[in-house]
C-alpha atoms as a PDB file:
ATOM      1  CA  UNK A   1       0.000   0.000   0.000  1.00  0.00           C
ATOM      2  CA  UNK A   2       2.455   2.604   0.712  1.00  0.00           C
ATOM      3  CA  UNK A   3       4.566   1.438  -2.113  1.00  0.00           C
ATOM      4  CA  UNK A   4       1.469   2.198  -4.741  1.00  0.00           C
ATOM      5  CA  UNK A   5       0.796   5.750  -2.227  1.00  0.00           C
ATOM      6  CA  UNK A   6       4.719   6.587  -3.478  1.00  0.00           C
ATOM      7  CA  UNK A   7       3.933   5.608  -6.597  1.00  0.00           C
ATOM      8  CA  UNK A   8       0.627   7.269  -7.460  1.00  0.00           C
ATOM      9  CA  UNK A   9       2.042  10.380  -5.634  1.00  0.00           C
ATOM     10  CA  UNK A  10       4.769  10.701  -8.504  1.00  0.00           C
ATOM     11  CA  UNK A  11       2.509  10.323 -11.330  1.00  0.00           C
ATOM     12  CA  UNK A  12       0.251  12.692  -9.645  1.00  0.00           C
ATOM     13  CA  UNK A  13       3.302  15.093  -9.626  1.00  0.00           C
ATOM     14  CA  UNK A  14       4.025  14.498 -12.882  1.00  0.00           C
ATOM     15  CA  UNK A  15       0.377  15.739 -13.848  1.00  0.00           C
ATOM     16  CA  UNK A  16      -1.186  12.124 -14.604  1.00  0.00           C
ATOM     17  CA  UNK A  17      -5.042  12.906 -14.193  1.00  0.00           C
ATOM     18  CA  UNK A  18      -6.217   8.850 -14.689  1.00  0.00           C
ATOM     19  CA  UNK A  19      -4.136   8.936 -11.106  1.00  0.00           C
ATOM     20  CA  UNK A  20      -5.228  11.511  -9.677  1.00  0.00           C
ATOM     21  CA  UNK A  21      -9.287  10.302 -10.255  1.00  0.00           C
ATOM     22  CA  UNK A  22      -8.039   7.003  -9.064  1.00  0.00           C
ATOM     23  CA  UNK A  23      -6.689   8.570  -5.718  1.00  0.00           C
ATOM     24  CA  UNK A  24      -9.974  10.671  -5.678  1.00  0.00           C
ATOM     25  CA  UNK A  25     -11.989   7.790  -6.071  1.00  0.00           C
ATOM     26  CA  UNK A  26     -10.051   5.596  -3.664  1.00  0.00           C
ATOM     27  CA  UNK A  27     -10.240   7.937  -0.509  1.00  0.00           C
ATOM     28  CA  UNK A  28     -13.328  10.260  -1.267  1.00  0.00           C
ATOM     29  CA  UNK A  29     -16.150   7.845   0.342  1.00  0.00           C
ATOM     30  CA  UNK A  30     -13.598   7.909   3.998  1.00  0.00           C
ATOM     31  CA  UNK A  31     -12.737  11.259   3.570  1.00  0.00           C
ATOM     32  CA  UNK A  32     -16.364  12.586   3.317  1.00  0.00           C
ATOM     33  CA  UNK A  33     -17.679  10.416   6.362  1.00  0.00           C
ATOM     34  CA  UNK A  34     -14.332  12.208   7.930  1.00  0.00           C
ATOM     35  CA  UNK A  35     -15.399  15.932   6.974  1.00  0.00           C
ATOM     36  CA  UNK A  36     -18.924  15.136   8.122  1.00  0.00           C
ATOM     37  CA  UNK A  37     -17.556  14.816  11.520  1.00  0.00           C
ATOM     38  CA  UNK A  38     -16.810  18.214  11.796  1.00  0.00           C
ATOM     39  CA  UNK A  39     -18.796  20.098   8.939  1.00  0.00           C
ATOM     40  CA  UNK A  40     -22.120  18.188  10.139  1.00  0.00           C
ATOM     41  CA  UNK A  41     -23.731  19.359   6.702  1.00  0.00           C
ATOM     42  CA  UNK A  42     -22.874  16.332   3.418  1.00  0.00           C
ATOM     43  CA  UNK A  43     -22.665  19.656   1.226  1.00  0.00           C
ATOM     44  CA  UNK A  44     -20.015  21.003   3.147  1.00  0.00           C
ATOM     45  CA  UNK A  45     -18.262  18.227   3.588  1.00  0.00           C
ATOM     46  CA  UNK A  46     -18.330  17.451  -0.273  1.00  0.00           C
ATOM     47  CA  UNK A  47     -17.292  20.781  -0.749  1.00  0.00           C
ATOM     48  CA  UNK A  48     -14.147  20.492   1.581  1.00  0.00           C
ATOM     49  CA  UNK A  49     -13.039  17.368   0.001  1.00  0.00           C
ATOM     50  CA  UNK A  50     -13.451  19.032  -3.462  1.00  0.00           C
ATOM     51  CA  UNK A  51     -11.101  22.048  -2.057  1.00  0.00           C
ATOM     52  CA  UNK A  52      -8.559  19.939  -0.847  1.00  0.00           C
ATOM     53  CA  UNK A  53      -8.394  17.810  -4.806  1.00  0.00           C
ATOM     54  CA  UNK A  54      -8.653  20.853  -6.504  1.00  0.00           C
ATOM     55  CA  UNK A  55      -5.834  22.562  -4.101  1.00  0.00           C
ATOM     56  CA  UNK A  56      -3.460  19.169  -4.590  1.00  0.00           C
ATOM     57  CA  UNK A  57      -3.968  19.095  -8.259  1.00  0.00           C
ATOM     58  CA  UNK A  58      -3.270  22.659  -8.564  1.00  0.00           C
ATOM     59  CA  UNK A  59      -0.300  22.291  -6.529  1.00  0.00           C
ATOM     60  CA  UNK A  60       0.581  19.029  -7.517  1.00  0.00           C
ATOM     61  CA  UNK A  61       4.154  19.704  -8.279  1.00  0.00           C
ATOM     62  CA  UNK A  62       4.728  20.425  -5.278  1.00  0.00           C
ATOM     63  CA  UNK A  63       3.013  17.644  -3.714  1.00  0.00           C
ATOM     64  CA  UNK A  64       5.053  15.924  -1.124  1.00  0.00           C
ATOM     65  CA  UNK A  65       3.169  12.974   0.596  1.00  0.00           C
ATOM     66  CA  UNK A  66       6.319  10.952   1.310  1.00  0.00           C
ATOM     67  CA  UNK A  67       5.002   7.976   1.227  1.00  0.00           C
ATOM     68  CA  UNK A  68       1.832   8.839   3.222  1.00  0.00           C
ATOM     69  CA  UNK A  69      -0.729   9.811   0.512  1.00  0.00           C
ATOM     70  CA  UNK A  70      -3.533   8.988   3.015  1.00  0.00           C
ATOM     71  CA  UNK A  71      -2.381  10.722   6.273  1.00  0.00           C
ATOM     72  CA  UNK A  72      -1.537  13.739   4.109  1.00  0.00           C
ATOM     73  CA  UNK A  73      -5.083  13.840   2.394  1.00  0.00           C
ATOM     74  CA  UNK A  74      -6.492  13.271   6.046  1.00  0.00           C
ATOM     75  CA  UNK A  75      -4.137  16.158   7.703  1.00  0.00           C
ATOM     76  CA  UNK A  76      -5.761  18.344   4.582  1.00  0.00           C
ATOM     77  CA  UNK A  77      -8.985  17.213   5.171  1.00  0.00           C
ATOM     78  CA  UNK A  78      -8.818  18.259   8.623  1.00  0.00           C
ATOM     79  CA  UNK A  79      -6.922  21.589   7.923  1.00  0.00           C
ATOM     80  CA  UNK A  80      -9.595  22.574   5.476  1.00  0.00           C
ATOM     81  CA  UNK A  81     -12.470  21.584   7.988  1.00  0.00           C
ATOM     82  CA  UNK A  82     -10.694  23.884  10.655  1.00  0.00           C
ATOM     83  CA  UNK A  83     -10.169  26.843   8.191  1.00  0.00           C
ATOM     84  CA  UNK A  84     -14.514  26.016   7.738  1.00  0.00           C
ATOM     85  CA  UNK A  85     -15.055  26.428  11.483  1.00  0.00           C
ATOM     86  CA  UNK A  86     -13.531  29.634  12.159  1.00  0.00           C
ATOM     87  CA  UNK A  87     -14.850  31.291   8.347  1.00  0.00           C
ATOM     88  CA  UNK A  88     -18.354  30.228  10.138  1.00  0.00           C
ATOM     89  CA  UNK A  89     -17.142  31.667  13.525  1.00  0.00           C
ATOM     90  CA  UNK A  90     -16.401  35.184  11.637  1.00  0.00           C
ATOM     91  CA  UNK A  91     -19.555  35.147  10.127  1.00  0.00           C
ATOM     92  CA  UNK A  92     -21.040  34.499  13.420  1.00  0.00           C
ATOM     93  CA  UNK A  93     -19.212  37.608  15.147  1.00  0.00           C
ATOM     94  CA  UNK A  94     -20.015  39.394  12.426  1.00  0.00           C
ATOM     95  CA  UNK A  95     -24.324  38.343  12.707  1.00  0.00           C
ATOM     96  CA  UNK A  96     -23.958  39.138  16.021  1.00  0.00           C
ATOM     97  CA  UNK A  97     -22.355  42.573  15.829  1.00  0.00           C
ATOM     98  CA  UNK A  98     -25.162  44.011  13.605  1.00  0.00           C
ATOM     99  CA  UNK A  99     -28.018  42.377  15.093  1.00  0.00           C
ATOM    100  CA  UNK A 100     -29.868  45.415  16.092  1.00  0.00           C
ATOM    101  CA  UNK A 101     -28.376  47.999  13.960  1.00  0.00           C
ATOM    102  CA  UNK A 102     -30.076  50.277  12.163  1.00  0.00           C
ATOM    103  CA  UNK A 103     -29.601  49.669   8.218  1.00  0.00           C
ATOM    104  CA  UNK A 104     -26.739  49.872   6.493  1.00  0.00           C
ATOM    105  CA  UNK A 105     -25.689  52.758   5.293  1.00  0.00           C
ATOM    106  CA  UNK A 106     -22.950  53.452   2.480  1.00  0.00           C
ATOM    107  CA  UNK A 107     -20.294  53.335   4.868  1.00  0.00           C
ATOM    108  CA  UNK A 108     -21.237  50.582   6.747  1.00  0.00           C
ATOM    109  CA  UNK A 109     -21.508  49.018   3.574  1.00  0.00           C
ATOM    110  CA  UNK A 110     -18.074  49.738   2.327  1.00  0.00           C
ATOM    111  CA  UNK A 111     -16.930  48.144   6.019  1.00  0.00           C
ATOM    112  CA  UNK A 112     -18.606  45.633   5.400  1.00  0.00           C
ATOM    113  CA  UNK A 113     -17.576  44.296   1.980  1.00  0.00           C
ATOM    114  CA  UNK A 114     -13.670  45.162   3.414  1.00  0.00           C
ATOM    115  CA  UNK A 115     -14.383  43.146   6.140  1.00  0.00           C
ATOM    116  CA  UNK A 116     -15.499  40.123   3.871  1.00  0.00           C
ATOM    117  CA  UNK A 117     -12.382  40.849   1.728  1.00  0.00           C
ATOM    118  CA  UNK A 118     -10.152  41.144   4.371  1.00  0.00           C
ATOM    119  CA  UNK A 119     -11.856  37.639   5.508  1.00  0.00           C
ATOM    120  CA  UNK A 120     -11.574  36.285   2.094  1.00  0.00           C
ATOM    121  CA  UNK A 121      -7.532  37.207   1.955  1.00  0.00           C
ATOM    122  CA  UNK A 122      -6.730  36.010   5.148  1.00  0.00           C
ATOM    123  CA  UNK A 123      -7.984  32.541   4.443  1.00  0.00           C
ATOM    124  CA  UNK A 124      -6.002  32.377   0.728  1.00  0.00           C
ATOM    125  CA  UNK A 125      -2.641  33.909   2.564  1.00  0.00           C
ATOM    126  CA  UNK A 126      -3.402  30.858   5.655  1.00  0.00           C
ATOM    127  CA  UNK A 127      -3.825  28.422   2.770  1.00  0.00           C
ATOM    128  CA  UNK A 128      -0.493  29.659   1.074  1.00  0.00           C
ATOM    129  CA  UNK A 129       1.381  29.071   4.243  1.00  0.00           C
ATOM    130  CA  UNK A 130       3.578  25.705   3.951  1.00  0.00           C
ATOM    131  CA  UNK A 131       1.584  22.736   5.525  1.00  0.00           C
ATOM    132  CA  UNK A 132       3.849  22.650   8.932  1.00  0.00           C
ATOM    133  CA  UNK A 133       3.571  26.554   9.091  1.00  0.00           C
ATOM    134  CA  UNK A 134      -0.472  27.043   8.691  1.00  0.00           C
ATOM    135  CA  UNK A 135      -0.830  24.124  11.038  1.00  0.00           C
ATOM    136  CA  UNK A 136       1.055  25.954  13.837  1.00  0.00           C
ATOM    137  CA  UNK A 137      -0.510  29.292  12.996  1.00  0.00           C
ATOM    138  CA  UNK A 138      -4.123  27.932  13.017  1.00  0.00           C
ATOM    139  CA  UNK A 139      -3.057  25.939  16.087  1.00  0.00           C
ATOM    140  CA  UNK A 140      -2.281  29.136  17.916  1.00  0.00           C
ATOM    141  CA  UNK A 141      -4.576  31.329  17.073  1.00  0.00           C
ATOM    142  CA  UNK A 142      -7.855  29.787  16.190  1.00  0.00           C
ATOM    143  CA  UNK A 143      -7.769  26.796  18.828  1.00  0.00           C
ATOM    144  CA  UNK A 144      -6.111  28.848  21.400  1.00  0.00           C
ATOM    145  CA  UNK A 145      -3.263  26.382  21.811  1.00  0.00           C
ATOM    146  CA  UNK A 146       0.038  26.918  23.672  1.00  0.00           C
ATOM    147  CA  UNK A 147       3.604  26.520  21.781  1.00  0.00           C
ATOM    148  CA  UNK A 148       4.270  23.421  24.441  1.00  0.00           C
ATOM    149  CA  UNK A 149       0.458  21.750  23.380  1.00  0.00           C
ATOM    150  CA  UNK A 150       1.036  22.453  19.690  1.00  0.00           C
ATOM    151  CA  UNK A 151       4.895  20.978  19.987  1.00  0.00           C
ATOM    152  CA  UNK A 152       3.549  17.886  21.875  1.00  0.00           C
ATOM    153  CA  UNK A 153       0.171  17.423  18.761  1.00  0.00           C
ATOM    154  CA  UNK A 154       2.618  17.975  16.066  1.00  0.00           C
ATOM    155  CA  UNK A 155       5.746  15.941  17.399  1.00  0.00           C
ATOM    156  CA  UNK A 156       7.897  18.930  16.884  1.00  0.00           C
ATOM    157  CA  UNK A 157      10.772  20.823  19.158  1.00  0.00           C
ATOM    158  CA  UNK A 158       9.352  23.866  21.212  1.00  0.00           C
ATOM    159  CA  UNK A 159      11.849  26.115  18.643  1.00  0.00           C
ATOM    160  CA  UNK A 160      10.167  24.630  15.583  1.00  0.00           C
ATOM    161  CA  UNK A 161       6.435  26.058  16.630  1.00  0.00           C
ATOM    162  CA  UNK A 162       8.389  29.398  17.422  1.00  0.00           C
ATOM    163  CA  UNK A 163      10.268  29.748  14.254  1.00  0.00           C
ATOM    164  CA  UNK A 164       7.018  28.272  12.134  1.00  0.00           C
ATOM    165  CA  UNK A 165       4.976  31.303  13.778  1.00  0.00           C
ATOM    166  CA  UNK A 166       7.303  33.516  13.248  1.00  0.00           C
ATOM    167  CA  UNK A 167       7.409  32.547  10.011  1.00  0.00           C
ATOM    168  CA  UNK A 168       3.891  32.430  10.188  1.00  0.00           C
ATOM    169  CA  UNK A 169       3.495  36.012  11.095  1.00  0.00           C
ATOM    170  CA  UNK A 170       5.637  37.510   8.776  1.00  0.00           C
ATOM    171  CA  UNK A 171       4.500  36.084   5.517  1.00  0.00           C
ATOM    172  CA  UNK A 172       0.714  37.240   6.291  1.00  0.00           C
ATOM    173  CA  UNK A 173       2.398  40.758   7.411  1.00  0.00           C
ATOM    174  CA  UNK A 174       3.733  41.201   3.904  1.00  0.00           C
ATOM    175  CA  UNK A 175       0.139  39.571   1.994  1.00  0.00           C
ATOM    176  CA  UNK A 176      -2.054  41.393   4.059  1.00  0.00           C
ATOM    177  CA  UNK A 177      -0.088  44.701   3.816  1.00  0.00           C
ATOM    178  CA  UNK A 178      -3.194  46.907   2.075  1.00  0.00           C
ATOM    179  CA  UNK A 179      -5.976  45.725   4.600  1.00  0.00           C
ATOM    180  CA  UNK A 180      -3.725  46.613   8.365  1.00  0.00           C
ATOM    181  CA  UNK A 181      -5.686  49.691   8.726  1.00  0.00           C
ATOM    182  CA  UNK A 182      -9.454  47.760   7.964  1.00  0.00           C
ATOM    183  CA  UNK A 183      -8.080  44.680  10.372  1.00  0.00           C
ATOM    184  CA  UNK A 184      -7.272  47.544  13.118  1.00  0.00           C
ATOM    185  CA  UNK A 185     -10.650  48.580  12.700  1.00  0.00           C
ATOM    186  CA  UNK A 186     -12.600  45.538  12.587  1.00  0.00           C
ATOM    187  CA  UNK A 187     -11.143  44.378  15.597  1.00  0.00           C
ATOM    188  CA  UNK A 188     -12.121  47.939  17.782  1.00  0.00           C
ATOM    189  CA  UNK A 189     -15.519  47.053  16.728  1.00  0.00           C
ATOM    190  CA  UNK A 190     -16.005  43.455  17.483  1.00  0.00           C
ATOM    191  CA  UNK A 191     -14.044  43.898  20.759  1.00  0.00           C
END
């Protein structure tokens, strides 16, 4: 089994789509019954699975299972479900801040759609952080965990979580550059 996972990871790699459907077709039944689990919703959970084939296919080159095709898929399953969770927590925040406020007008509006945008580029820079780095980031600061639990979950040295945030940190500094002043903001408001 892990012999054909190697093997079906380099043609994958190499762009072979017959591959690529077989891996689909192999693990999509487990990883749906997976997502379910925390998506609750078969949509969703069909939707999360299709986000994490279309992001390995677009990325295949780069595709690095080592071996593991189905603990990766599972550890993107899961990463994907998590980045669900807290988009639905933000909206959640955000139903709860303008319950009971008058209408919107044009410049609530214009908060508004920078909020969703800001929203919208936060989760694409997350998803562009390398697999070790997002995991720590989201670790930290979306399930509240401590460098020492997230160290101990991952199997990693106390200085790898620190230098992964760090890393973390900077890359969405530089992505999210333009929206600083709208985060700043948002974050008076819902606070």
């Amino acid at each position: 089994m892990e012999n054909e996972d190697i093997r079906l990871t380099e043609l994958i790699r190499k762009g072979d789509k017959p591959s690529f459907d077989r891996v689909f077709l192999k693990y999509f039944k487990n990883l749906h019954a997976y997502a379910m689990k925390f998506a609750g919703e078969k949509d969703m959970a069909e939707e999360i699975i299709q986000n994490v084939f279309c992001r390995i296919w677009e990325k295949r080159g780069q595709l690095k299972a080592d071996g593991y095709l189905r603990a990766f898929l599972y550890r993107s399953v899961h990463n994907e479900c998590v980045n669900y969770i807290r988009h639905r927590k933000v909206r959640s925040s955000f139903q709860v801040y303008y319950v009971g406020k008058p209408e919107l007008n044009e410049s609530n509006l214009a908060e508004e759609l920078g909020a969703s945008e800001l929203e919208r580029r936060l989760y694409a820079a997350i998803n562009e952080l390398p697999e070790e780095c997002a995991s720590v980031f989201q670790m930290s600061r979306f399930e509240q965990l401590r460098y020492g639990e997230i160290a101990a979950e991952l199997d990693i040295p106390l200085k790898a979580v620190e230098y992964q945030m760090g890393k973390a940190l900077k890359i969405l500094r530089i992505k999210l550059a333009d929206f600083l002043p709208l985060l700043l903001i948002y974050l008076n408001k819902i606070l």
